[in-house]
C-alpha atoms as a PDB file:
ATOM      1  CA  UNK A   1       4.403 -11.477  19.364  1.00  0.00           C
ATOM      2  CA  UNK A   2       2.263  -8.632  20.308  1.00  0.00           C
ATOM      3  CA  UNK A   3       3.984  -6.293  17.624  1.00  0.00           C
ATOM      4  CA  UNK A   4       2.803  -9.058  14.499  1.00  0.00           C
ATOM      5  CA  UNK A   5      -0.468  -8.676  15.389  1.00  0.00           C
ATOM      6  CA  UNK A   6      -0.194  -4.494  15.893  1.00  0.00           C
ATOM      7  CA  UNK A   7       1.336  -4.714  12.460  1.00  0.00           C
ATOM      8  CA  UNK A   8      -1.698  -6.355  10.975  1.00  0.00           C
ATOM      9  CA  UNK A   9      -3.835  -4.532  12.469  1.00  0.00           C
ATOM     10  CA  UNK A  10      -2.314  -0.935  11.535  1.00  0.00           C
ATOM     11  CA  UNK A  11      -2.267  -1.988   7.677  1.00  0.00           C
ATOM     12  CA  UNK A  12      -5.481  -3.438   7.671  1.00  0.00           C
ATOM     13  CA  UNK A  13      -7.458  -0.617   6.098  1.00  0.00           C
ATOM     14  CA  UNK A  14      -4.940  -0.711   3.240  1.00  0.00           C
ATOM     15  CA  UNK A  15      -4.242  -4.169   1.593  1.00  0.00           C
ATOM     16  CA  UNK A  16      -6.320  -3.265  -1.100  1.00  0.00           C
ATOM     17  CA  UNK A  17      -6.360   0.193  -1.380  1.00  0.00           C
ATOM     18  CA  UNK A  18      -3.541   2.692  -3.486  1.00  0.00           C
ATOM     19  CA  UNK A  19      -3.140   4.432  -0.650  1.00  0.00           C
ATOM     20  CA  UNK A  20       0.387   4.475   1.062  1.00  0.00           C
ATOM     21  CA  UNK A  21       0.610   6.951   3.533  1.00  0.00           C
ATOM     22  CA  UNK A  22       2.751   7.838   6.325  1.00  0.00           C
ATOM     23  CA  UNK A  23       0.966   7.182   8.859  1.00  0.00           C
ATOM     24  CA  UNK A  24       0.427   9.899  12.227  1.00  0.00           C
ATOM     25  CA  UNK A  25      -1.265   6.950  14.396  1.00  0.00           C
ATOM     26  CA  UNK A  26      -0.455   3.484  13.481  1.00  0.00           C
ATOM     27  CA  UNK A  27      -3.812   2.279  14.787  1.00  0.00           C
ATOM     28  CA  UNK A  28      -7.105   3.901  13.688  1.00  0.00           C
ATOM     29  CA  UNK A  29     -10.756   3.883  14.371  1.00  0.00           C
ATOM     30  CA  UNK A  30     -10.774   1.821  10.881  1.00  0.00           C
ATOM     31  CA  UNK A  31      -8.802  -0.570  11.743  1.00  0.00           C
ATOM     32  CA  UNK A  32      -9.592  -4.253  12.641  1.00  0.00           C
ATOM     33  CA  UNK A  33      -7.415  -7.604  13.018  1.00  0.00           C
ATOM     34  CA  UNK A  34      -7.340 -10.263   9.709  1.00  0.00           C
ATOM     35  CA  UNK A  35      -6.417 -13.495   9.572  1.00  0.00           C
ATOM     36  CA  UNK A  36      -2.584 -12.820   9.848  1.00  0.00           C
ATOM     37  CA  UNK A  37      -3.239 -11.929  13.779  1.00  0.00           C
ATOM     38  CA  UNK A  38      -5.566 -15.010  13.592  1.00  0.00           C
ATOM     39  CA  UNK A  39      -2.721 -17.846  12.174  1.00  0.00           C
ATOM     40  CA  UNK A  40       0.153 -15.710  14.201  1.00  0.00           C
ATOM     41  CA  UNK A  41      -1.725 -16.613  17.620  1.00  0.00           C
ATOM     42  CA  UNK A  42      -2.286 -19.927  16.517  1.00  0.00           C
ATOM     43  CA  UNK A  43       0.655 -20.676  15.979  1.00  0.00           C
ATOM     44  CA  UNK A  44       1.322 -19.401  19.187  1.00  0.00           C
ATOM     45  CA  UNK A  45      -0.910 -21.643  20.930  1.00  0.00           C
ATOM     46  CA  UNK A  46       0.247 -24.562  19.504  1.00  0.00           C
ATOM     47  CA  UNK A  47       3.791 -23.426  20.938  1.00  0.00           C
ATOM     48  CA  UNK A  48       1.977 -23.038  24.599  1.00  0.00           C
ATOM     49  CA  UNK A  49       0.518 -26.489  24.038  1.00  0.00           C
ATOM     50  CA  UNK A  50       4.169 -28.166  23.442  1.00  0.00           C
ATOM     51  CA  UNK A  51       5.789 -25.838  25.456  1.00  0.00           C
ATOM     52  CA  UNK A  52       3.714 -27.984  28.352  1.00  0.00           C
ATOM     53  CA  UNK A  53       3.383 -31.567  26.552  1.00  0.00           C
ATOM     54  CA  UNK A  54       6.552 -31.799  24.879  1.00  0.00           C
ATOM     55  CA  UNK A  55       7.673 -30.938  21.206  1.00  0.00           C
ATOM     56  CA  UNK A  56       7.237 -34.034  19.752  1.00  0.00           C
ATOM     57  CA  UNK A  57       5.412 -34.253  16.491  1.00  0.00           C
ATOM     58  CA  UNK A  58       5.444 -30.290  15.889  1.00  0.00           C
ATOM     59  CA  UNK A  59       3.558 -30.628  12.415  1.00  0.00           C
ATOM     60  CA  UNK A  60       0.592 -31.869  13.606  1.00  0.00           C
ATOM     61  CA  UNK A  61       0.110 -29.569  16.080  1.00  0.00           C
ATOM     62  CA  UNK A  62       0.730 -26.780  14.244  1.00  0.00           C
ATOM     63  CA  UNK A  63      -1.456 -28.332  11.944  1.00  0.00           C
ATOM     64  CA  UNK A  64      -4.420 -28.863  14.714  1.00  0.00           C
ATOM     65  CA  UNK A  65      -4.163 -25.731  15.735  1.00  0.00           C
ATOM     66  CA  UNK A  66      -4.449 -23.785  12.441  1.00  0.00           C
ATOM     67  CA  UNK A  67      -7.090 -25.636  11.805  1.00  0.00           C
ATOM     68  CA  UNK A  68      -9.058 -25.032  14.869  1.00  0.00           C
ATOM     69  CA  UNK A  69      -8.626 -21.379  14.868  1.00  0.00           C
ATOM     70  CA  UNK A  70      -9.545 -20.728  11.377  1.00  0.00           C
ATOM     71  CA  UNK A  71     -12.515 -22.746  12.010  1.00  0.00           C
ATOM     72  CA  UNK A  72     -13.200 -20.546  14.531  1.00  0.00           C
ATOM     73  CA  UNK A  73     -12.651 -17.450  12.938  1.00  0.00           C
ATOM     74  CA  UNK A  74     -14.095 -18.382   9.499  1.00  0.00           C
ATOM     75  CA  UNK A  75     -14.327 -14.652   8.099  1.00  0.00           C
ATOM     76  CA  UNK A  76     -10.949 -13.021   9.295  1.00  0.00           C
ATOM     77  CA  UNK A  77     -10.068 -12.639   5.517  1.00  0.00           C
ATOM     78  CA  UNK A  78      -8.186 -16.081   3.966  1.00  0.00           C
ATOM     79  CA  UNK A  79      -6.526 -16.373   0.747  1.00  0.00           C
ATOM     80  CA  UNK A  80      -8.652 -18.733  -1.102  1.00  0.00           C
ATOM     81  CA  UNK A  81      -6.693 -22.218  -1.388  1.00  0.00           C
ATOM     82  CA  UNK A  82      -6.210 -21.493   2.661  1.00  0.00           C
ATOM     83  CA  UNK A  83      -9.799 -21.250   3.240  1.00  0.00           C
ATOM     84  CA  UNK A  84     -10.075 -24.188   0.605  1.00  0.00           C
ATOM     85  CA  UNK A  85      -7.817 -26.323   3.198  1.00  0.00           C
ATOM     86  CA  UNK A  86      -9.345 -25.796   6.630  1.00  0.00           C
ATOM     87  CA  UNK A  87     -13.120 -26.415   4.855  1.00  0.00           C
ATOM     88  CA  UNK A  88     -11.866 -29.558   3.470  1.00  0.00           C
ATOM     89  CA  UNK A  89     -12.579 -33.214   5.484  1.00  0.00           C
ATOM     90  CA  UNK A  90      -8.638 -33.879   4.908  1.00  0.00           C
ATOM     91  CA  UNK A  91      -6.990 -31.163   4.834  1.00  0.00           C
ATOM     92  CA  UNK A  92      -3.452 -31.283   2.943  1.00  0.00           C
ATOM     93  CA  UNK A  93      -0.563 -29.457   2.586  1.00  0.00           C
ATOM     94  CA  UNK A  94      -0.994 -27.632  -1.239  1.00  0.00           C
ATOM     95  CA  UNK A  95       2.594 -26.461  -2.609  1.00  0.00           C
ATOM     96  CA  UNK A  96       2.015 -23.187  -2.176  1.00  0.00           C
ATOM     97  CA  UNK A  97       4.664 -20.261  -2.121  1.00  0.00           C
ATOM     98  CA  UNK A  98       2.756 -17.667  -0.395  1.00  0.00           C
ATOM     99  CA  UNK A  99       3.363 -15.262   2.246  1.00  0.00           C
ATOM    100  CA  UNK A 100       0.708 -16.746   4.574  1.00  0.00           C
ATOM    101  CA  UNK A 101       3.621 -18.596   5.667  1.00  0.00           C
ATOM    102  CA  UNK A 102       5.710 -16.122   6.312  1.00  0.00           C
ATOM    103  CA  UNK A 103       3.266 -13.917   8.362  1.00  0.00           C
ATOM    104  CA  UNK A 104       2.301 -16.950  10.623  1.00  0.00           C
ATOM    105  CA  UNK A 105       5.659 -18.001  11.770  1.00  0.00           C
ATOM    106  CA  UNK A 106       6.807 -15.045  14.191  1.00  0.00           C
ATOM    107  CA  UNK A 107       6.162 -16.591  17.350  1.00  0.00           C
ATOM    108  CA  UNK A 108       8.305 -19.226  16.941  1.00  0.00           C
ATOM    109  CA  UNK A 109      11.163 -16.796  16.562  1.00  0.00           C
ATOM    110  CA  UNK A 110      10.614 -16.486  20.302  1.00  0.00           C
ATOM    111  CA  UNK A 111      10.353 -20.377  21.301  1.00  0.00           C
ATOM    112  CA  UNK A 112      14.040 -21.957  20.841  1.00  0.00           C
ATOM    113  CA  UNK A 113      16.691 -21.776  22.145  1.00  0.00           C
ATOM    114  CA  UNK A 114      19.568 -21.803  18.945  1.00  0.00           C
ATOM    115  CA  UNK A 115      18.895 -20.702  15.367  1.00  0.00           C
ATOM    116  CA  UNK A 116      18.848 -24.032  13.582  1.00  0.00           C
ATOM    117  CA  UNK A 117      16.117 -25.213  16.164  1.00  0.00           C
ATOM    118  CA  UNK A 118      14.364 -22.143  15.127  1.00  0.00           C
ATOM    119  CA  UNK A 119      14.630 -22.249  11.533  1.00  0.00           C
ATOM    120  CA  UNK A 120      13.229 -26.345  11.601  1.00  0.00           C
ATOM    121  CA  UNK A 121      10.333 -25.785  13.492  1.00  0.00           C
ATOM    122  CA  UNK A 122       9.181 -22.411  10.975  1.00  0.00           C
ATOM    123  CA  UNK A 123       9.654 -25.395   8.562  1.00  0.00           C
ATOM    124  CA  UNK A 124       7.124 -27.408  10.061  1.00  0.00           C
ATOM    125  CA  UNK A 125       4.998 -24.576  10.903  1.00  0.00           C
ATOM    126  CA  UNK A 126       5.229 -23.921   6.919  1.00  0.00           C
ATOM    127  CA  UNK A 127       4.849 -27.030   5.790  1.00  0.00           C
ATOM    128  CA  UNK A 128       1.402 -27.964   6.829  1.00  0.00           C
ATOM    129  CA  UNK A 129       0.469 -25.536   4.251  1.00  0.00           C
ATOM    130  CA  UNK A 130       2.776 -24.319   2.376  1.00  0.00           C
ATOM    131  CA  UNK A 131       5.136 -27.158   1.331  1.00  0.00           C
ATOM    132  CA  UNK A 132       6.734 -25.360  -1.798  1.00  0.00           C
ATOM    133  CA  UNK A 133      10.553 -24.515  -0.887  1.00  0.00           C
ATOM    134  CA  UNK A 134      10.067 -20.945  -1.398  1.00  0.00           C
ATOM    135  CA  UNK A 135       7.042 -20.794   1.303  1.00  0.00           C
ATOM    136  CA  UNK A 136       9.390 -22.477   3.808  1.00  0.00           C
ATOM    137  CA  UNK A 137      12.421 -20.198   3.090  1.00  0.00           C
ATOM    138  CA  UNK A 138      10.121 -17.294   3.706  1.00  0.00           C
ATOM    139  CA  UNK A 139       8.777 -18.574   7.301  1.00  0.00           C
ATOM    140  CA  UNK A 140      12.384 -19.465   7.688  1.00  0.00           C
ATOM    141  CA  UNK A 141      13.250 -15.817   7.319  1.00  0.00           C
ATOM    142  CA  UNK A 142      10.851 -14.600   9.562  1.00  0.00           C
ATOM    143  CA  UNK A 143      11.653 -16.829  12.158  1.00  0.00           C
ATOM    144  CA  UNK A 144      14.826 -16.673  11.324  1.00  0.00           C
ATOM    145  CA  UNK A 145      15.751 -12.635  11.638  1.00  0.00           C
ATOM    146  CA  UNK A 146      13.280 -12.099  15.032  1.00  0.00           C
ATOM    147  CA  UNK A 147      15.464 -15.327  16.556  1.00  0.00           C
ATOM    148  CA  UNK A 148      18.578 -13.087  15.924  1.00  0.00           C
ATOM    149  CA  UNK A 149      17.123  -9.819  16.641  1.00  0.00           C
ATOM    150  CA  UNK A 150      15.868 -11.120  20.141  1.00  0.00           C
ATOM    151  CA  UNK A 151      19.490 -12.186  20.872  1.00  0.00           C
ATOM    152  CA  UNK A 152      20.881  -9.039  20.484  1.00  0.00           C
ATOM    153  CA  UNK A 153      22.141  -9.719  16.917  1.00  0.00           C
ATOM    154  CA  UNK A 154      22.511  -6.589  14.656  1.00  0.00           C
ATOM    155  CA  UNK A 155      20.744  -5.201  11.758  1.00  0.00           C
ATOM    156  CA  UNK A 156      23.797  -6.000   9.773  1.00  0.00           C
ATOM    157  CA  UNK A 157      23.679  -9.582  11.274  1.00  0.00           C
ATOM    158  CA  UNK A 158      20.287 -10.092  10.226  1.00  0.00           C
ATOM    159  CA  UNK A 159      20.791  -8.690   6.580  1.00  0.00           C
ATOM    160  CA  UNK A 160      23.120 -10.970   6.008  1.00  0.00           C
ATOM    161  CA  UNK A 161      21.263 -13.535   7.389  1.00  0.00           C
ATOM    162  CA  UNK A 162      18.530 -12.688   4.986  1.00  0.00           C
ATOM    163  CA  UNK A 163      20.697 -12.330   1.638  1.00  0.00           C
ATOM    164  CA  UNK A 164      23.346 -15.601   2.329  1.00  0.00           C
ATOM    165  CA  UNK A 165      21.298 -17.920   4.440  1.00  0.00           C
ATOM    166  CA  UNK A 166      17.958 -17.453   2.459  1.00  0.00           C
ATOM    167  CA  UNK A 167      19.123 -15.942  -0.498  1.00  0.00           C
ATOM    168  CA  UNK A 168      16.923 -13.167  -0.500  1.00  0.00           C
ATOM    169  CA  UNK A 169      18.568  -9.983  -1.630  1.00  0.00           C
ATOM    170  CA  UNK A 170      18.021  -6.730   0.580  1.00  0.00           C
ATOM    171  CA  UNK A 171      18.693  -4.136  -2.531  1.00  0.00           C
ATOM    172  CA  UNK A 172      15.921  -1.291  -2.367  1.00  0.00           C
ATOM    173  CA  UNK A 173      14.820   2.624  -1.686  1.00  0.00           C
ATOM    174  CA  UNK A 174      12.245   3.258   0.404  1.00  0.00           C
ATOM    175  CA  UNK A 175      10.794   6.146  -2.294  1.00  0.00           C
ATOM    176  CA  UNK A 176      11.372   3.627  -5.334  1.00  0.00           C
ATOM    177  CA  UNK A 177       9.155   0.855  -3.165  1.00  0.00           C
ATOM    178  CA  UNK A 178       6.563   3.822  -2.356  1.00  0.00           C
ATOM    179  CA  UNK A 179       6.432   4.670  -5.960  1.00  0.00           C
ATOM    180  CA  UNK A 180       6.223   1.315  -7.445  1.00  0.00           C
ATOM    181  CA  UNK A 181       5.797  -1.378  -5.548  1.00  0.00           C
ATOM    182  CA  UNK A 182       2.381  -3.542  -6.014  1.00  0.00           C
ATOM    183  CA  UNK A 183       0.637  -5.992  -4.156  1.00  0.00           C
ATOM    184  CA  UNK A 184       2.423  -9.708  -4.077  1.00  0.00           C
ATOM    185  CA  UNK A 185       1.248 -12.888  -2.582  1.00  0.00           C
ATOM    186  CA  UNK A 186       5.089 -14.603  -3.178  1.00  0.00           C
ATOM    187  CA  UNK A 187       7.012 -15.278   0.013  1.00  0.00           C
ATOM    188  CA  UNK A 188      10.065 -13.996  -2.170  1.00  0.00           C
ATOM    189  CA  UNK A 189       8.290 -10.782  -3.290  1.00  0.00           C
ATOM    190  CA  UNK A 190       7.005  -9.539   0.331  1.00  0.00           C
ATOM    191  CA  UNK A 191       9.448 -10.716   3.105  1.00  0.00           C
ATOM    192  CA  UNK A 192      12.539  -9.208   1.698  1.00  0.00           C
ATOM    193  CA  UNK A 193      10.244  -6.079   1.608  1.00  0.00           C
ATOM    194  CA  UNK A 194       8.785  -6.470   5.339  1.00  0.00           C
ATOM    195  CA  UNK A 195      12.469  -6.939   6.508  1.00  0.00           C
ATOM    196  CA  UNK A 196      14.047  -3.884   4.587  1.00  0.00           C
ATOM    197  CA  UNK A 197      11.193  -1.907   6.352  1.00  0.00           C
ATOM    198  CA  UNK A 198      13.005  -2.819   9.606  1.00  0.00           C
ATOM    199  CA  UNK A 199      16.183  -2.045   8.662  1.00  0.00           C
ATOM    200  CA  UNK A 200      15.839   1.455   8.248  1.00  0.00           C
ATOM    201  CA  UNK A 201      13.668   2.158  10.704  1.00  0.00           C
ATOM    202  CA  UNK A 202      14.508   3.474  14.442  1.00  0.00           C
ATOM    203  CA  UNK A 203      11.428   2.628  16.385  1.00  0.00           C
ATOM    204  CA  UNK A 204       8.936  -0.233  16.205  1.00  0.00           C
ATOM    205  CA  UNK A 205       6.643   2.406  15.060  1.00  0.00           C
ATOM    206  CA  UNK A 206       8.722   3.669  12.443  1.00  0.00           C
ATOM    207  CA  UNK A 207       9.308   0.254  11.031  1.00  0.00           C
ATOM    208  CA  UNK A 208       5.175  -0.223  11.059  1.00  0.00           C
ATOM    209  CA  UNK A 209       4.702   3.451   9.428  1.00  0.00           C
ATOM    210  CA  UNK A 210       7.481   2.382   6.380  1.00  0.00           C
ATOM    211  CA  UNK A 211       5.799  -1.256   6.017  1.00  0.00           C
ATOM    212  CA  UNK A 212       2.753   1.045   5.454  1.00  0.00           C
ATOM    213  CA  UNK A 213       4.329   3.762   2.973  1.00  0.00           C
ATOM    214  CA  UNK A 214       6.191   0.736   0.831  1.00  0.00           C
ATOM    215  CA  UNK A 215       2.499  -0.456   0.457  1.00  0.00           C
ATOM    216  CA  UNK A 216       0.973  -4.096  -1.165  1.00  0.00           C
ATOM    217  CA  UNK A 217       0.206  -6.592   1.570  1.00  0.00           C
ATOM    218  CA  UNK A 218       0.262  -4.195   3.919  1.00  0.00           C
ATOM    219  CA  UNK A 219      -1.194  -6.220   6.674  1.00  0.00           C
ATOM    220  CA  UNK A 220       0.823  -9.247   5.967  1.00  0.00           C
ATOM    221  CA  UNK A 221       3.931  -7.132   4.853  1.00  0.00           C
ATOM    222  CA  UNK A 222       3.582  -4.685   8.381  1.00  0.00           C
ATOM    223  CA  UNK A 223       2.739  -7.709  10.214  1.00  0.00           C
ATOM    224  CA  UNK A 224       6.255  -9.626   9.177  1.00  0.00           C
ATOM    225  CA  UNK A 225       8.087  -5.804   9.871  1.00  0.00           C
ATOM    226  CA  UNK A 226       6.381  -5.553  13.623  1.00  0.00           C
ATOM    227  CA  UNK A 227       7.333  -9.343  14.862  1.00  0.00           C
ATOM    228  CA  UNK A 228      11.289  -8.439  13.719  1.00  0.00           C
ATOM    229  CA  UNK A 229      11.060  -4.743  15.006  1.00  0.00           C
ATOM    230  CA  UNK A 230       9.490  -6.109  18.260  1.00  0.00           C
ATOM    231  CA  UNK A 231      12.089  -8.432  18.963  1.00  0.00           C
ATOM    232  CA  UNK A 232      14.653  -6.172  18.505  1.00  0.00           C
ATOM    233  CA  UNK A 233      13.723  -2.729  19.632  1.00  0.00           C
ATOM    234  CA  UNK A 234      12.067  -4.458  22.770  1.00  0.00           C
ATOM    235  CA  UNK A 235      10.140  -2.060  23.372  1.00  0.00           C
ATOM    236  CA  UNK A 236       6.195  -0.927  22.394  1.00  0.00           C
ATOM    237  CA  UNK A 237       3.943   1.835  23.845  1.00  0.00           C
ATOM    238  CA  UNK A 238       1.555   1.048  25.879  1.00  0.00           C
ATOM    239  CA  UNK A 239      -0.821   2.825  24.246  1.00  0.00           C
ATOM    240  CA  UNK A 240      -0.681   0.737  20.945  1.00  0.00           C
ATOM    241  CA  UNK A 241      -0.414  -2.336  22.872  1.00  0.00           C
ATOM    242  CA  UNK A 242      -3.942  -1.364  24.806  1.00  0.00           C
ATOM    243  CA  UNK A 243      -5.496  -0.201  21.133  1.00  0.00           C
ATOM    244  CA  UNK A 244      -4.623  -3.618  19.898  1.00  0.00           C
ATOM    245  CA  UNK A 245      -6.015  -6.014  22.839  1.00  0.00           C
ATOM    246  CA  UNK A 246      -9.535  -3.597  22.207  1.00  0.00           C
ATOM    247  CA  UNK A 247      -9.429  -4.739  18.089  1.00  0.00           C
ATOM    248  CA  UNK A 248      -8.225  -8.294  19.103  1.00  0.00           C
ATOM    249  CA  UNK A 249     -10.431  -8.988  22.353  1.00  0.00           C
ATOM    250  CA  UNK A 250      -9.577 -10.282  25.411  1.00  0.00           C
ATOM    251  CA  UNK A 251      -9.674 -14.191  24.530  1.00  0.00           C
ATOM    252  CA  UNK A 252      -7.140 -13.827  21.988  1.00  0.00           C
ATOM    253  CA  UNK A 253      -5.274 -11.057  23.660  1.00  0.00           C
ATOM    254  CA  UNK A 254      -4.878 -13.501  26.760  1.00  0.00           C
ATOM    255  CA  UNK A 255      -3.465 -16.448  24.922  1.00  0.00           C
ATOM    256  CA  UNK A 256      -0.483 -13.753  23.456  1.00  0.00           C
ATOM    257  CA  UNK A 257      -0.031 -13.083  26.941  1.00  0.00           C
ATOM    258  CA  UNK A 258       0.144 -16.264  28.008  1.00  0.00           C
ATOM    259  CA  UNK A 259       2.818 -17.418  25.364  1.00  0.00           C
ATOM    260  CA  UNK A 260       4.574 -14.120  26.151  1.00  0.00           C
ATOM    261  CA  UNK A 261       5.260 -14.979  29.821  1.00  0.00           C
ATOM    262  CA  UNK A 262       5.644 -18.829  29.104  1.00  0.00           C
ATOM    263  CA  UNK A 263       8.530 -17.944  26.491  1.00  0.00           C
ATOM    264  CA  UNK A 264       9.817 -14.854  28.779  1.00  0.00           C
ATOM    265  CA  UNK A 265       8.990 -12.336  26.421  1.00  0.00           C
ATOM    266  CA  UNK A 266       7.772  -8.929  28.135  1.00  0.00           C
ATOM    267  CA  UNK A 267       7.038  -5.779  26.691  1.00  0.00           C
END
């Protein structure tokens, strides 16, 4: 949970920027929290909430929950039909394939028990939003790969996972991505990106530095690469952990705790 929001955090300062580098310290002075740690710990909350009342009617919690914390946090940089939907006195659900989906969907990686329980709920945590097929495959992915890599699954596991159960094909080089790739707002044009960044890493860091060097989304795209590479390298310095509850404060840094301990999840 914690590493999605590190993620976000450490490509911040780049989203829209050429630069790709490789980073020395995943979190600098420069860098501040956007809306993907925002939605993440949402989401998060609204798993605490059912995690004590019951999972019944998962949707609409997700739903109240998204709602109330981008409310909150009004400025925390939304993509425009998002910020369109939590301003609106009936908020729908508006087709949409994006990766906001995607990058919102980690914790519940962390909250069932078996992989198809898993992969429904990132459905209805998509689906408040983004109800276009390709925006739930991609939440589906997310959830999908951190549920295996928290089980002990392997990185081959979780490929495959990726390529036959979502159909997203894992085919690139790292210097080829660096060189060419450009910012995308498509579910099917970041995730398979975020994940390959895991795959060849062999640290959580390392998978947030390449998230960073393949560039784009880098928030969103090193925010999907830290919730997988949390979950299965189990293990975070301290250090970034303490420079990420200073960006995200102690209100929100308390309610990742809280879900962390609730769902046994320690770092």
């Amino acid at each position: 949970m914690i590493g999605a929001v590190i993620g976000d955090i450490a490509g911040s300062v780049y989203e829209f920027s050429n630069k790709k580098p490789l980073l020395k310290n995943i979190i600098s002075s420069e860098c501040f929290f956007t809306d993907d740690s925002i939605l993440s710990i949402a989401v998060a909350d609204a798993l605490i909430y059912m995690k004590k009342n019951g999972f019944k009617n998962s949707a609409s919690i997700y739903r109240l929950y998204l709602l109330e914390y981008a409310r909150k946090y009004k400025d925390a940089g939304y993509g425009k039909r998002f910020h369109a939907w939590f301003n609106s006195k009936n908020p729908q659900a508006y087709n949409s394939y994006g990766n906001g989906s995607a990058m919102r969907t980690g914790a519940v990686g962390y909250a069932f028990d078996t992989l198809e329980k898993t992969l429904s709920e990132a459905a209805e945590a998509a689906s408040v939003t983004h109800n276009h097929p390709d925006g739930i495959a991609g939440a589906e992915a997310v959830a999908g790969s951190i549920f295996l890599a928290r089980s002990g699954s392997s990185k081959e596991t979780i490929k495959e996972f990726i390529e036959k159960e979502i159909g997203y094909p894992i085919k690139f080089n790292l210097k080829e991505l660096h060189k060419n790739y450009k910012f995308e707002i498509a579910c099917k044009n970041t995730v398979p990106q975020a994940v390959f960044a895991f795959l060849i890493s062999d640290s959580f860091e390392d998978a947030i530095k390449k998230a960073v060097y393949i560039g784009g989304d880098t928030d969103t795209l090193a925010c999907i690469t830290g919730a997988i590479a949390e979950a299965f390298y189990k293990k975070i310095p301290k250090e970034l952990i303490r420079q990420a509850e200073d960006k995200i404060g102690k209100t929100l840094f308390a309610t990742v705790k809280e879900f962390q301990q609730l769902f046994d999840w320690e770092i």
